[in-house]
PDB file of N, CA and C in Angstrom:
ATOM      1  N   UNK A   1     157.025  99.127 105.362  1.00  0.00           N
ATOM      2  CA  UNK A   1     156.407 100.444 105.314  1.00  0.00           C
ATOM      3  C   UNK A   1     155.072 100.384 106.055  1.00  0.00           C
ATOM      4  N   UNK A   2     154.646 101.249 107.050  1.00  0.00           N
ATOM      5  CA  UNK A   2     153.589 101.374 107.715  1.00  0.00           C
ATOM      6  C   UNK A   2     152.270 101.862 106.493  1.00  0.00           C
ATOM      7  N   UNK A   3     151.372 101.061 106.842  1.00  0.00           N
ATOM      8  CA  UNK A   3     149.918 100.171 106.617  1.00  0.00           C
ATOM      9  C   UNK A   3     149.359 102.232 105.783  1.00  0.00           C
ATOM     10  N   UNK A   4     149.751 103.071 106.886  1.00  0.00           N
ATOM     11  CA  UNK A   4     148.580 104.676 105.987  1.00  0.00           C
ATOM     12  C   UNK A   4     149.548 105.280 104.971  1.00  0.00           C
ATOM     13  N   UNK A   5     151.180 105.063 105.028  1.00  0.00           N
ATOM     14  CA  UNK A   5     152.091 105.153 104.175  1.00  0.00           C
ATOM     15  C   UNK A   5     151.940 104.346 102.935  1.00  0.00           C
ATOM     16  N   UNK A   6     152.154 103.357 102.892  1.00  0.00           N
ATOM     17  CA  UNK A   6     151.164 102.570 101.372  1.00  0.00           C
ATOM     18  C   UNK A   6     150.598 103.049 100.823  1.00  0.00           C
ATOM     19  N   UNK A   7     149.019 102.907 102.162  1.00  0.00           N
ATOM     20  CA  UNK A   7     147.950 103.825 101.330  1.00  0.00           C
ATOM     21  C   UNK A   7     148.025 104.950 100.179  1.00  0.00           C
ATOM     22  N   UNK A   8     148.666 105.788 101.025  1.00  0.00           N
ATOM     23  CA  UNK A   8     149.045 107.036 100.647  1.00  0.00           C
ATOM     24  C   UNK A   8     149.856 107.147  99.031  1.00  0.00           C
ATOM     25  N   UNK A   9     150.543 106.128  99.491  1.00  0.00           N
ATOM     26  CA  UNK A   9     151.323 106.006  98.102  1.00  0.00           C
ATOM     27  C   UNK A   9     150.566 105.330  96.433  1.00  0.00           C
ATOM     28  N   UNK A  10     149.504 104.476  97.041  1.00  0.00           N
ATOM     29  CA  UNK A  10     148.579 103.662  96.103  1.00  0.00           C
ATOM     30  C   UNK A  10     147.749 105.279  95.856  1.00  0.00           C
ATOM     31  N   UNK A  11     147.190 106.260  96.548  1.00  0.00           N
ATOM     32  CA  UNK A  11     146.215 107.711  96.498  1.00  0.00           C
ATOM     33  C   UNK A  11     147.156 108.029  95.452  1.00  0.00           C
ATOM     34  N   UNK A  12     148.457 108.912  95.558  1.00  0.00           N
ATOM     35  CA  UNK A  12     149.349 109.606  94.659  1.00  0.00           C
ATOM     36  C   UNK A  12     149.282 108.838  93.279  1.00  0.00           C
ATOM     37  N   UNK A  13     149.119 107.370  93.144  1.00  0.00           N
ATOM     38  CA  UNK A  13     149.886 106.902  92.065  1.00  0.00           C
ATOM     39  C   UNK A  13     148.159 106.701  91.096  1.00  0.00           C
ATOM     40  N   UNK A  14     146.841 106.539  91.797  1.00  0.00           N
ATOM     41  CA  UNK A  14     145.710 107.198  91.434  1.00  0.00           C
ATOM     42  C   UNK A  14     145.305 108.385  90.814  1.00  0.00           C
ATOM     43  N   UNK A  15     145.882 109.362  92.046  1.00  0.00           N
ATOM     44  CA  UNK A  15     145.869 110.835  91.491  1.00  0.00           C
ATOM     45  C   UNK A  15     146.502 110.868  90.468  1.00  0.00           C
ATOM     46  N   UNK A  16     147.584 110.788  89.944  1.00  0.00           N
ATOM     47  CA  UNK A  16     148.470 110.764  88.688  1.00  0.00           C
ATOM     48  C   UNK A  16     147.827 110.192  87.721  1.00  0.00           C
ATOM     49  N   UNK A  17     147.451 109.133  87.994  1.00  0.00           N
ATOM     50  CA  UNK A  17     146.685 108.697  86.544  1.00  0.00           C
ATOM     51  C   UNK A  17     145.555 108.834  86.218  1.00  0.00           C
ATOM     52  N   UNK A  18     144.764 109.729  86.950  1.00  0.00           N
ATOM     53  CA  UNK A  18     143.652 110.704  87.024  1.00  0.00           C
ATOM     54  C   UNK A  18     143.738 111.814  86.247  1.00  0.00           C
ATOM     55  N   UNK A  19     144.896 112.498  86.865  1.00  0.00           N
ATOM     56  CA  UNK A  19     145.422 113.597  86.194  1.00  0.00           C
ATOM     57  C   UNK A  19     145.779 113.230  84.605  1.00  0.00           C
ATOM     58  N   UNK A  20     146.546 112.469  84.356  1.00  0.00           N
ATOM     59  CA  UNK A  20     147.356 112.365  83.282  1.00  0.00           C
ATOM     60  C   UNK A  20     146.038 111.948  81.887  1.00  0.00           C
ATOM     61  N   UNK A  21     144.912 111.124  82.472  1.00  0.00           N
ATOM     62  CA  UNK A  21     143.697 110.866  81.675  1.00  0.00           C
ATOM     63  C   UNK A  21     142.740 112.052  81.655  1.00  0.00           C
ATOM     64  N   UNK A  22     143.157 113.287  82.036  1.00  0.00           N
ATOM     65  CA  UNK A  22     142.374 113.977  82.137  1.00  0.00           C
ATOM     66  C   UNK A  22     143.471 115.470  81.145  1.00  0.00           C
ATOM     67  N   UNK A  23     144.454 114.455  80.092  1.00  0.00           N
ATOM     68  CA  UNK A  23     145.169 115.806  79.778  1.00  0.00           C
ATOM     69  C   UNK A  23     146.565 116.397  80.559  1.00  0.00           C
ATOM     70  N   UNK A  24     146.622 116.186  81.889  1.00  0.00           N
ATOM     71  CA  UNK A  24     147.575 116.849  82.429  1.00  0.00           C
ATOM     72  C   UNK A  24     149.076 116.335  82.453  1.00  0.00           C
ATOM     73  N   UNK A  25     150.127 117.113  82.343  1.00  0.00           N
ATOM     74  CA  UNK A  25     151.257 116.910  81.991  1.00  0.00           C
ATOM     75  C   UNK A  25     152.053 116.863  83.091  1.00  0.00           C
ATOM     76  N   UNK A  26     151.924 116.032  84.185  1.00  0.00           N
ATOM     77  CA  UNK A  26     152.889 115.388  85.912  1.00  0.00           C
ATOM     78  C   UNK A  26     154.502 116.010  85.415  1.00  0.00           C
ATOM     79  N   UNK A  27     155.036 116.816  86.213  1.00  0.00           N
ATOM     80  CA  UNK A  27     156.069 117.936  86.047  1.00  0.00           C
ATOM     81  C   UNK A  27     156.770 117.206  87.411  1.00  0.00           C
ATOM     82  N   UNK A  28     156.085 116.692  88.267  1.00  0.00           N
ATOM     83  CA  UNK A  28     157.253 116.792  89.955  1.00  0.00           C
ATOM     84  C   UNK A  28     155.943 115.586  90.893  1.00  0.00           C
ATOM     85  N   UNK A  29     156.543 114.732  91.177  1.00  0.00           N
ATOM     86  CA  UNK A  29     155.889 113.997  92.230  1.00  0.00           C
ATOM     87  C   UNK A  29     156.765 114.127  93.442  1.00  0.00           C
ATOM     88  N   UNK A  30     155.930 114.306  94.633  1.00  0.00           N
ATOM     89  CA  UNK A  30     156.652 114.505  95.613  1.00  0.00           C
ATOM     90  C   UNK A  30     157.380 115.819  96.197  1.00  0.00           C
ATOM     91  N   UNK A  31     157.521 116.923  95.497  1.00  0.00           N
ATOM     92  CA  UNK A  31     158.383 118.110  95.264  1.00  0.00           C
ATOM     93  C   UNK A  31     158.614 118.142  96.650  1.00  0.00           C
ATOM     94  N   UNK A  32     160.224 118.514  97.376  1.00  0.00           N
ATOM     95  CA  UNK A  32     160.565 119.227  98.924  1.00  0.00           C
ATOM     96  C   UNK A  32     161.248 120.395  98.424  1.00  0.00           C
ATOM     97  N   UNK A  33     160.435 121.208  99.516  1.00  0.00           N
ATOM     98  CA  UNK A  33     161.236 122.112  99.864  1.00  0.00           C
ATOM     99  C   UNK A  33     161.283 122.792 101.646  1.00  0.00           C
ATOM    100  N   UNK A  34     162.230 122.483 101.797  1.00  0.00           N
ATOM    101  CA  UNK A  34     161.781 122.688 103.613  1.00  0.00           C
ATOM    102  C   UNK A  34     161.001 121.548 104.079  1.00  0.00           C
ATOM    103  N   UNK A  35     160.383 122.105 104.956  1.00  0.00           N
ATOM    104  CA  UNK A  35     159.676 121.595 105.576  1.00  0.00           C
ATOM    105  C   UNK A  35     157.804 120.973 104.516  1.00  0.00           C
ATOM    106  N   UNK A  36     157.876 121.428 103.807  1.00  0.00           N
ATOM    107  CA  UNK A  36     156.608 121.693 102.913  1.00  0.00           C
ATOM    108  C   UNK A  36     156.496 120.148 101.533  1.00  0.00           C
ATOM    109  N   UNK A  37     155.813 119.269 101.272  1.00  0.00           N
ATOM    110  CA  UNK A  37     155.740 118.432 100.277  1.00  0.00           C
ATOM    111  C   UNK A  37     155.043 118.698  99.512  1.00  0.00           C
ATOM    112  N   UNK A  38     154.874 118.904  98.116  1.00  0.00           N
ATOM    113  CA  UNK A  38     154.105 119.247  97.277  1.00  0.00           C
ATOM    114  C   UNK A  38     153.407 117.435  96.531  1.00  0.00           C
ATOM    115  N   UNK A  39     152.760 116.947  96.751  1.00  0.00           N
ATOM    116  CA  UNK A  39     152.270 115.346  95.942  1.00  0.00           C
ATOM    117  C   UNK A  39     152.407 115.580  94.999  1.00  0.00           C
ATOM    118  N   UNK A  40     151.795 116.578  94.212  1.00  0.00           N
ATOM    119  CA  UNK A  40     151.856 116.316  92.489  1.00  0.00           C
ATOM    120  C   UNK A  40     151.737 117.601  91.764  1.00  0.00           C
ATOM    121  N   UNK A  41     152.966 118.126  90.902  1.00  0.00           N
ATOM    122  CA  UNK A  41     152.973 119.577  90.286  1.00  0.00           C
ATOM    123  C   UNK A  41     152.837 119.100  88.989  1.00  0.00           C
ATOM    124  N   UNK A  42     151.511 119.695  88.510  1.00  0.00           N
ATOM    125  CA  UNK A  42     151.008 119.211  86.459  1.00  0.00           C
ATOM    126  C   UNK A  42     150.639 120.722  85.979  1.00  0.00           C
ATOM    127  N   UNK A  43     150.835 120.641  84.758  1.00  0.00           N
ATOM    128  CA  UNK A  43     150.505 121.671  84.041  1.00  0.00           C
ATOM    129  C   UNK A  43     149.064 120.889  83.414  1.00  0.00           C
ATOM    130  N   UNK A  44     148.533 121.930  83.236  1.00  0.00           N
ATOM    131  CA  UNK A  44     146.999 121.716  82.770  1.00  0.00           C
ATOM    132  C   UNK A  44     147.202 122.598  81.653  1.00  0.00           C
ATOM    133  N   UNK A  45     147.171 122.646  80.760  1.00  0.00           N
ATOM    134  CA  UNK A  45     147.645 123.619  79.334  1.00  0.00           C
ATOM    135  C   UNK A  45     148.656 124.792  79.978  1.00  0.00           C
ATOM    136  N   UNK A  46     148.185 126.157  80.188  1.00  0.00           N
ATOM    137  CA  UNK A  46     149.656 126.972  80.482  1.00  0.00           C
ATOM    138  C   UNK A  46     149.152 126.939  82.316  1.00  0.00           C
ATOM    139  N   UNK A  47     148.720 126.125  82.716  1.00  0.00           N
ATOM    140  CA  UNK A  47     148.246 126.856  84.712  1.00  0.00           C
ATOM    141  C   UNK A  47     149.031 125.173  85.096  1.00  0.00           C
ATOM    142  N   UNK A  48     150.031 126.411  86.210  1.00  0.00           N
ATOM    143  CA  UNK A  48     150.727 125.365  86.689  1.00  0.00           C
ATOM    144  C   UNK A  48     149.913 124.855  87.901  1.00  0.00           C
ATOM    145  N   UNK A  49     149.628 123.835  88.435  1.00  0.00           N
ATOM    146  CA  UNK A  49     148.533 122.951  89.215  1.00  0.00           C
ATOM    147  C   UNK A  49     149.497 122.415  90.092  1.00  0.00           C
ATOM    148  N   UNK A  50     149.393 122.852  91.657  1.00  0.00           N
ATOM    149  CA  UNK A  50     149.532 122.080  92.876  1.00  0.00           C
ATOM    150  C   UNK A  50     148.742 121.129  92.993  1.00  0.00           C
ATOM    151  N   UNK A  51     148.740 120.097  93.307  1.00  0.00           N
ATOM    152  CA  UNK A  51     147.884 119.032  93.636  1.00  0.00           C
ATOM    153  C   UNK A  51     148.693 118.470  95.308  1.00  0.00           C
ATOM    154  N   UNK A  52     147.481 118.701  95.944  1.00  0.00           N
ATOM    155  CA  UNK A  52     147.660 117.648  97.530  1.00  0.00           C
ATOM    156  C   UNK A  52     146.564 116.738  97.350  1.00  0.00           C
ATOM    157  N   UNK A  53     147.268 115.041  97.651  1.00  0.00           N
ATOM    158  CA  UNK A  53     146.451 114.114  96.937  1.00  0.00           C
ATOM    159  C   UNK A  53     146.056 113.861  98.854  1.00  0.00           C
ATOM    160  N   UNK A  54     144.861 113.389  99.051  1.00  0.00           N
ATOM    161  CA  UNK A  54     144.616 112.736 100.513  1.00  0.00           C
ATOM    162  C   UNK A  54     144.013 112.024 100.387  1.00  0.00           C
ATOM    163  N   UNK A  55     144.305 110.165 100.837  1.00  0.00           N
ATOM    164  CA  UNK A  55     143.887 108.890 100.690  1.00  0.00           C
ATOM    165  C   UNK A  55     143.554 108.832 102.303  1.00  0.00           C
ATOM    166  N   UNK A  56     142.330 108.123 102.060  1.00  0.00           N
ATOM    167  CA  UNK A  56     141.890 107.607 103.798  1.00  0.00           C
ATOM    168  C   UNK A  56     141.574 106.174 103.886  1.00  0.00           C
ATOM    169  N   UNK A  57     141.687 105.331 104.353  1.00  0.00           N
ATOM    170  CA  UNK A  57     140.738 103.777 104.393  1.00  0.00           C
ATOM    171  C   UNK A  57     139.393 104.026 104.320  1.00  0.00           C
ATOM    172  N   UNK A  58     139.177 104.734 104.865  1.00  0.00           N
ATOM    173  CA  UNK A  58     137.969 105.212 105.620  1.00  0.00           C
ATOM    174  C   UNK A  58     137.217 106.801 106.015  1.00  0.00           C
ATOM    175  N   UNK A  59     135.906 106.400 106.123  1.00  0.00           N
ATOM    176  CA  UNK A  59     135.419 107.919 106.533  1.00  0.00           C
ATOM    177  C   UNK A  59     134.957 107.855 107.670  1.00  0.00           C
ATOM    178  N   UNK A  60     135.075 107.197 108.605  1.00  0.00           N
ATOM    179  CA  UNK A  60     134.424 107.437 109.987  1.00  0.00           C
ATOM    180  C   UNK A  60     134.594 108.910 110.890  1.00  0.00           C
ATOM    181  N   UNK A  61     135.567 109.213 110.203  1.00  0.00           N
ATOM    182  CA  UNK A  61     136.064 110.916 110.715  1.00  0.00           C
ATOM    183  C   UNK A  61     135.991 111.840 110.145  1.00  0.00           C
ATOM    184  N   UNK A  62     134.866 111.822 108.798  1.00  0.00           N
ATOM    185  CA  UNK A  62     135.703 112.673 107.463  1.00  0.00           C
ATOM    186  C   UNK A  62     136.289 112.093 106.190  1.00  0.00           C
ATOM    187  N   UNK A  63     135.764 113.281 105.084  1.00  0.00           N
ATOM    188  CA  UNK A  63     136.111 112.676 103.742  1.00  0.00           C
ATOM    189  C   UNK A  63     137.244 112.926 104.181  1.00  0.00           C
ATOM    190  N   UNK A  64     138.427 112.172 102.890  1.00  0.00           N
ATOM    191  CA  UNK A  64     139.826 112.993 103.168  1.00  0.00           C
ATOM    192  C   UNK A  64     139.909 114.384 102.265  1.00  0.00           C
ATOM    193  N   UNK A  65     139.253 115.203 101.554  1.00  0.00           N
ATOM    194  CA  UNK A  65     139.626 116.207 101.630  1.00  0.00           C
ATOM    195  C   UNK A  65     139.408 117.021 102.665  1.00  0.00           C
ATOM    196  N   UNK A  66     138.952 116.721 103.875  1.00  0.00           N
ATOM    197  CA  UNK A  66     138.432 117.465 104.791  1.00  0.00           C
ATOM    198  C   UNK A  66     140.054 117.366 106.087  1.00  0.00           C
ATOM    199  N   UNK A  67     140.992 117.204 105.562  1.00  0.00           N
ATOM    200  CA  UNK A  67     141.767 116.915 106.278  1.00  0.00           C
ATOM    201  C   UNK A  67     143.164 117.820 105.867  1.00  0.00           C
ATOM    202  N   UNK A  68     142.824 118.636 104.727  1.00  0.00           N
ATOM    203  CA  UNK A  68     143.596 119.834 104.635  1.00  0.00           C
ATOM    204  C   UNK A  68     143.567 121.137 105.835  1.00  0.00           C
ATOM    205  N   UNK A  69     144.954 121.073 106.510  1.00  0.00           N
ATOM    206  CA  UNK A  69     144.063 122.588 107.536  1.00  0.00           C
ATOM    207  C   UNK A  69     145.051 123.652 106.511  1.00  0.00           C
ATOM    208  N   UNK A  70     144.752 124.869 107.667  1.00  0.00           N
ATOM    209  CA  UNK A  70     145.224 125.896 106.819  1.00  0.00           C
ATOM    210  C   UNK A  70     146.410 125.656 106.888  1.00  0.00           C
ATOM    211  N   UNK A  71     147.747 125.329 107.883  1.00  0.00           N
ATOM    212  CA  UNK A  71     148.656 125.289 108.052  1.00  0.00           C
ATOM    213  C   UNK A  71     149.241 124.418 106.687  1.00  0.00           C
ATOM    214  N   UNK A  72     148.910 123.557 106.309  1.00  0.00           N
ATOM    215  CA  UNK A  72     149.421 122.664 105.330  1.00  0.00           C
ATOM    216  C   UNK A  72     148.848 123.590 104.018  1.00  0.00           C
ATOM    217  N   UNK A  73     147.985 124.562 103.787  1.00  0.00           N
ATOM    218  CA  UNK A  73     147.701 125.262 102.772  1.00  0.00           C
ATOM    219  C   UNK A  73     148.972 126.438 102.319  1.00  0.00           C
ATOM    220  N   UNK A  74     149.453 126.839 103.451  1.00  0.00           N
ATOM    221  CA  UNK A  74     150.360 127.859 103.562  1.00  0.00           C
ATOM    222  C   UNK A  74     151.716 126.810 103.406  1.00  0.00           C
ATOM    223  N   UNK A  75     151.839 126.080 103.973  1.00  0.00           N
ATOM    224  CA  UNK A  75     153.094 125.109 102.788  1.00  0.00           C
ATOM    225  C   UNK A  75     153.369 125.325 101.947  1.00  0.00           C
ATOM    226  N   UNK A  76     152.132 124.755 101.007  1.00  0.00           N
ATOM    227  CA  UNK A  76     152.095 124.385  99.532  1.00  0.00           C
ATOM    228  C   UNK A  76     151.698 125.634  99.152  1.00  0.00           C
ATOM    229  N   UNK A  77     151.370 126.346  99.564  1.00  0.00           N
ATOM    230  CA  UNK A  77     151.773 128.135  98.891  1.00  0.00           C
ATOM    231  C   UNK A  77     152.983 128.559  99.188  1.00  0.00           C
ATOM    232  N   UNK A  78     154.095 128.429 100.129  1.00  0.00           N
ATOM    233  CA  UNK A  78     155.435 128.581 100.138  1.00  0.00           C
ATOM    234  C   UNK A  78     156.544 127.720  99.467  1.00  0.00           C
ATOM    235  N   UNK A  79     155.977 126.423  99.255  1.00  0.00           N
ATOM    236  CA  UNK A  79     156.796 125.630  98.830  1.00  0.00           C
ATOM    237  C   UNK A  79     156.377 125.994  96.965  1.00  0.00           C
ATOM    238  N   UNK A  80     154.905 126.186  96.574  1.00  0.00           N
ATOM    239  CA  UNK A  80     154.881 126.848  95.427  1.00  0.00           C
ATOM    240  C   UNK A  80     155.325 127.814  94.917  1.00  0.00           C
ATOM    241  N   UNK A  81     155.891 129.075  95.470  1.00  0.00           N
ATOM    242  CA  UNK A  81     156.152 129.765  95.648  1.00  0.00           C
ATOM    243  C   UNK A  81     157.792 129.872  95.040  1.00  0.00           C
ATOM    244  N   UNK A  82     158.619 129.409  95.727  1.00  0.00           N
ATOM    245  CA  UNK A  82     159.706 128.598  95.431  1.00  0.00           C
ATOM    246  C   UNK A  82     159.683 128.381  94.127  1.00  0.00           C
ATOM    247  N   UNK A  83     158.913 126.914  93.815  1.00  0.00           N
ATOM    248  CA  UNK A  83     158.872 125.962  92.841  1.00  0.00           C
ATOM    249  C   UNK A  83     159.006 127.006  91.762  1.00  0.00           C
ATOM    250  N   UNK A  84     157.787 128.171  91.515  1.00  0.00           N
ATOM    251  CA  UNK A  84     157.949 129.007  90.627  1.00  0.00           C
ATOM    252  C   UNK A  84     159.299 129.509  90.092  1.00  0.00           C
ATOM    253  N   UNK A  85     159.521 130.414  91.467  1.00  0.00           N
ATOM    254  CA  UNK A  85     160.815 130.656  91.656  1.00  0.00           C
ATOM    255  C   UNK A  85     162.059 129.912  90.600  1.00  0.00           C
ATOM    256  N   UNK A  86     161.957 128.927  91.272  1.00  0.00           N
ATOM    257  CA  UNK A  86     163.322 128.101  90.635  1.00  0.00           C
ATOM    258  C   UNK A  86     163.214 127.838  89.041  1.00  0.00           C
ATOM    259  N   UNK A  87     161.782 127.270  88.339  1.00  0.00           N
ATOM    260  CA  UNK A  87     161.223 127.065  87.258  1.00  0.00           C
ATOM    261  C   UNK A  87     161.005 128.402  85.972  1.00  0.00           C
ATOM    262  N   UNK A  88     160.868 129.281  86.330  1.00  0.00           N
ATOM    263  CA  UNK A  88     160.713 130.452  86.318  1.00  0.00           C
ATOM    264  C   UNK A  88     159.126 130.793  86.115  1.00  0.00           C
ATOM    265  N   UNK A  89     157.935 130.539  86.427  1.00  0.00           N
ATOM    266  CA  UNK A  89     157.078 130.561  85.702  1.00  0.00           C
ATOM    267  C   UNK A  89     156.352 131.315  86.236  1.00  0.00           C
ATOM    268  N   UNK A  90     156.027 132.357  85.461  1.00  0.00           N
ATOM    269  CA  UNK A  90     155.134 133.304  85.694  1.00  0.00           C
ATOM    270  C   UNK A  90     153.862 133.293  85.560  1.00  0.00           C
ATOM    271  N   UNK A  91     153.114 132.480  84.790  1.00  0.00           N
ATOM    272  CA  UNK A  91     152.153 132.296  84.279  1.00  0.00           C
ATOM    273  C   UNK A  91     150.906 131.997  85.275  1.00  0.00           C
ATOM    274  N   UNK A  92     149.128 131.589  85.078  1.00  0.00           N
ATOM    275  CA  UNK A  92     148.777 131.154  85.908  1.00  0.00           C
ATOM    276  C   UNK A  92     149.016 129.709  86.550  1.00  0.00           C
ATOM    277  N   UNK A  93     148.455 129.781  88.005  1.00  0.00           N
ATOM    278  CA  UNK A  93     148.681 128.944  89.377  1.00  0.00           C
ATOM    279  C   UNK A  93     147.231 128.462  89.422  1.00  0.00           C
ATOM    280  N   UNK A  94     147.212 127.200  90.355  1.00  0.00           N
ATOM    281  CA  UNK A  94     146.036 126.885  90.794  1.00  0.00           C
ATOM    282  C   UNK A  94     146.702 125.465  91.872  1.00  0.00           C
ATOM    283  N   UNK A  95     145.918 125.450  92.901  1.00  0.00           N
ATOM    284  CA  UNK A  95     145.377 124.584  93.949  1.00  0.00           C
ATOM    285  C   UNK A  95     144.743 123.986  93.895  1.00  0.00           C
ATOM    286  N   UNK A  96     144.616 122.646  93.228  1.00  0.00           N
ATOM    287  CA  UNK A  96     143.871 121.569  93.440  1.00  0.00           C
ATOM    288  C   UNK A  96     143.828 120.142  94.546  1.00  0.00           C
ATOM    289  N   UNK A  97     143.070 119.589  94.573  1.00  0.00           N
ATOM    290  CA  UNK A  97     142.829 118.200  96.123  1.00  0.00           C
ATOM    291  C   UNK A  97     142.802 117.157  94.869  1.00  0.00           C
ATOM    292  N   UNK A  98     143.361 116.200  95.450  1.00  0.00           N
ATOM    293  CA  UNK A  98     142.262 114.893  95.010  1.00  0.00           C
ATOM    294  C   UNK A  98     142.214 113.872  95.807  1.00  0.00           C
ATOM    295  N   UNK A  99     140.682 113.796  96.349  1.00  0.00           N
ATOM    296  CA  UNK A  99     140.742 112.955  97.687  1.00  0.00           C
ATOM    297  C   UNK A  99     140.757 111.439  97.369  1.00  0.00           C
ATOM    298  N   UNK A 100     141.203 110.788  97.943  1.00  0.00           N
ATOM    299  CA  UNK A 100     140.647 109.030  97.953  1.00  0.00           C
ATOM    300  C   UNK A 100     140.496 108.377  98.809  1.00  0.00           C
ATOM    301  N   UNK A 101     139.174 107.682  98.475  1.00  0.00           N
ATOM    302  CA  UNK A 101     138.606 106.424  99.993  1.00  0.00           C
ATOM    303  C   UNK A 101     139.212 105.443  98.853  1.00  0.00           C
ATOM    304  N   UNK A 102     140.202 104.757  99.519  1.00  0.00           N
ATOM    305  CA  UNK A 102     140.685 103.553  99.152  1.00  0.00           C
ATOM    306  C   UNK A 102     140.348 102.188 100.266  1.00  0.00           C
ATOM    307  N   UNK A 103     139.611 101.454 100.104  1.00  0.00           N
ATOM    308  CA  UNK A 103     139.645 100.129 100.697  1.00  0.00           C
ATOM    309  C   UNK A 103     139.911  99.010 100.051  1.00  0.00           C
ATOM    310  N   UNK A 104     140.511  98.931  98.829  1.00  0.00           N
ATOM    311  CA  UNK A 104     140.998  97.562  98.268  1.00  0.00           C
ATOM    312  C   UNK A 104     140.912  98.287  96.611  1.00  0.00           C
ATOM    313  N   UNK A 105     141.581  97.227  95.771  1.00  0.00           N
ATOM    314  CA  UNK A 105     141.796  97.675  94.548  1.00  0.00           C
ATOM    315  C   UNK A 105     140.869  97.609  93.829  1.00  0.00           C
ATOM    316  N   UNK A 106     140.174  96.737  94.211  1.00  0.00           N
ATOM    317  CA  UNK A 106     138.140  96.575  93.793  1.00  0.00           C
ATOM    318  C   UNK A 106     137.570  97.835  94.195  1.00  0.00           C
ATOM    319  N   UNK A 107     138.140  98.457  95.465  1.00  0.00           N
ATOM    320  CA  UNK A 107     137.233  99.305  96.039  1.00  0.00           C
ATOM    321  C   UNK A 107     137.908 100.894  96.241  1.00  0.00           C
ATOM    322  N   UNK A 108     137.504 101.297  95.870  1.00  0.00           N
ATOM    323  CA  UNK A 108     137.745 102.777  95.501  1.00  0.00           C
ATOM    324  C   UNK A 108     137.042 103.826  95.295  1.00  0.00           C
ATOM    325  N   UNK A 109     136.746 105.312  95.830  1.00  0.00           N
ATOM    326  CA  UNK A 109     136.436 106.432  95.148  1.00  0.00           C
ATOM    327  C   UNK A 109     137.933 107.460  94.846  1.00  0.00           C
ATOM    328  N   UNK A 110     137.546 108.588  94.248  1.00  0.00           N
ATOM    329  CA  UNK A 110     138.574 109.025  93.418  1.00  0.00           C
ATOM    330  C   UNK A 110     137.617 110.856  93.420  1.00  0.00           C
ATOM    331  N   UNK A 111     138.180 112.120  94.022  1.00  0.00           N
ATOM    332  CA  UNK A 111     137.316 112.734  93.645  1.00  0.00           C
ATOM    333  C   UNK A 111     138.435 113.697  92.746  1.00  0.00           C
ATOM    334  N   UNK A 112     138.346 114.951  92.113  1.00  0.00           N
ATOM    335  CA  UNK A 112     139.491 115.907  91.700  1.00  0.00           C
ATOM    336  C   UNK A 112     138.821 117.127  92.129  1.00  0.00           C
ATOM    337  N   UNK A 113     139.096 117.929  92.887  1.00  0.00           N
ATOM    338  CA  UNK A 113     138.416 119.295  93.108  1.00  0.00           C
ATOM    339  C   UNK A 113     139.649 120.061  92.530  1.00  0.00           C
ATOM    340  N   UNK A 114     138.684 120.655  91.077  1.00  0.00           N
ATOM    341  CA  UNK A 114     140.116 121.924  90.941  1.00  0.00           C
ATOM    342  C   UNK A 114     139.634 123.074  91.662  1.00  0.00           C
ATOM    343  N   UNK A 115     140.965 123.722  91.930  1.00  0.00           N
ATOM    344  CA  UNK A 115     140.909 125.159  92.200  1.00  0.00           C
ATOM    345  C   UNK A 115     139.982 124.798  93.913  1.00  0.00           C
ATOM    346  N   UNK A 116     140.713 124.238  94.626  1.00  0.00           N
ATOM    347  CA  UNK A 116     140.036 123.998  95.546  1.00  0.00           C
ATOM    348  C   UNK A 116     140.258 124.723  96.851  1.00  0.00           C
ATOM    349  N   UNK A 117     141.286 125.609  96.706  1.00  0.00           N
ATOM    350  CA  UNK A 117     141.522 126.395  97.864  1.00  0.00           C
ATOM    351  C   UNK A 117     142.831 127.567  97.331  1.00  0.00           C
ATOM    352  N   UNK A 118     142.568 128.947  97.511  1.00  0.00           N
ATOM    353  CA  UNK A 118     143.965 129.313  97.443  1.00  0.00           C
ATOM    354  C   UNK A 118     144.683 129.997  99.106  1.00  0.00           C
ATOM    355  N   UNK A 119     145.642 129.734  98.954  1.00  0.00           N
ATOM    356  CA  UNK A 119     146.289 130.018 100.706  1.00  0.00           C
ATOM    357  C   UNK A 119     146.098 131.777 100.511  1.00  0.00           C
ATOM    358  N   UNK A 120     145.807 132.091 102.154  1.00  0.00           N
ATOM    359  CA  UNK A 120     145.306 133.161 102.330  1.00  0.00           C
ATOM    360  C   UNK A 120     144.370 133.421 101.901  1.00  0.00           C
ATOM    361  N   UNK A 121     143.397 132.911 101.247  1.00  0.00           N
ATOM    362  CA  UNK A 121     141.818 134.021 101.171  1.00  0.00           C
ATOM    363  C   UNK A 121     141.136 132.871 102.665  1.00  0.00           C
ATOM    364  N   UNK A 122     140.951 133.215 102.990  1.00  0.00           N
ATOM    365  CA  UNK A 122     139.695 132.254 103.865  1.00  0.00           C
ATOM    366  C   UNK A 122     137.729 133.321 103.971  1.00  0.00           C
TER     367      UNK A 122
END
């Protein structure tokens, strides 16, 4: 498996246990639909929570939440969208990040921004 794929996968399995110490109930890792990946769908008491997790080595370019564009926002609002859909849930939604600088298992930040963007308002 290529070296930012790992990464990526060590970020998700962070985010999750971030989430899960923080109360939240992990419903879907990974979710497809189309073209669109959802990282991590949790309920936070009744608000169903998108989570896009973004792991970087590094910041020489940018935190990694700074690496959401809009195009990948409108995804995970279509692919949420859906998810509802199929689940039936009417209830409240929310958009959350959780970024990570990962450079070794010693070395780590971890941030959670809730409610960090919803698709279409800019």
């Amino acid at each position: 498996m290529a070296k930012h794929l790992e990464i990526g996968k060590v970020g998700e399995a962070l985010a999750q246990q971030l989430l899960m110490g923080k109360g939240y109930k992990i419903l879907a890792a990974n979710w497809r639909w189309s073209r669109a990946e959802v990282d991590l769908i949790a309920q936070d008491h009744n608000t169903l929570v998108f989570v896009e997790v973004k792991t970087r080595s590094r910041s020489d370019f940018g935190q990694p939440e700074e690496f959401i564009t809009p195009r990948k926002e409108r995804f995970l609002a279509d692919a949420a969208s859906v998810y509802m859909e199929q689940t039936g849930h009417e209830g409240p939604i929310r958009f959350d990040v959780v970024a990570v600088l990962y450079r070794s298992p010693q070395d780590y930040t971890i941030e959670h921004y809730e409610d960090a963007f919803f698709p279409g308002l800019e």
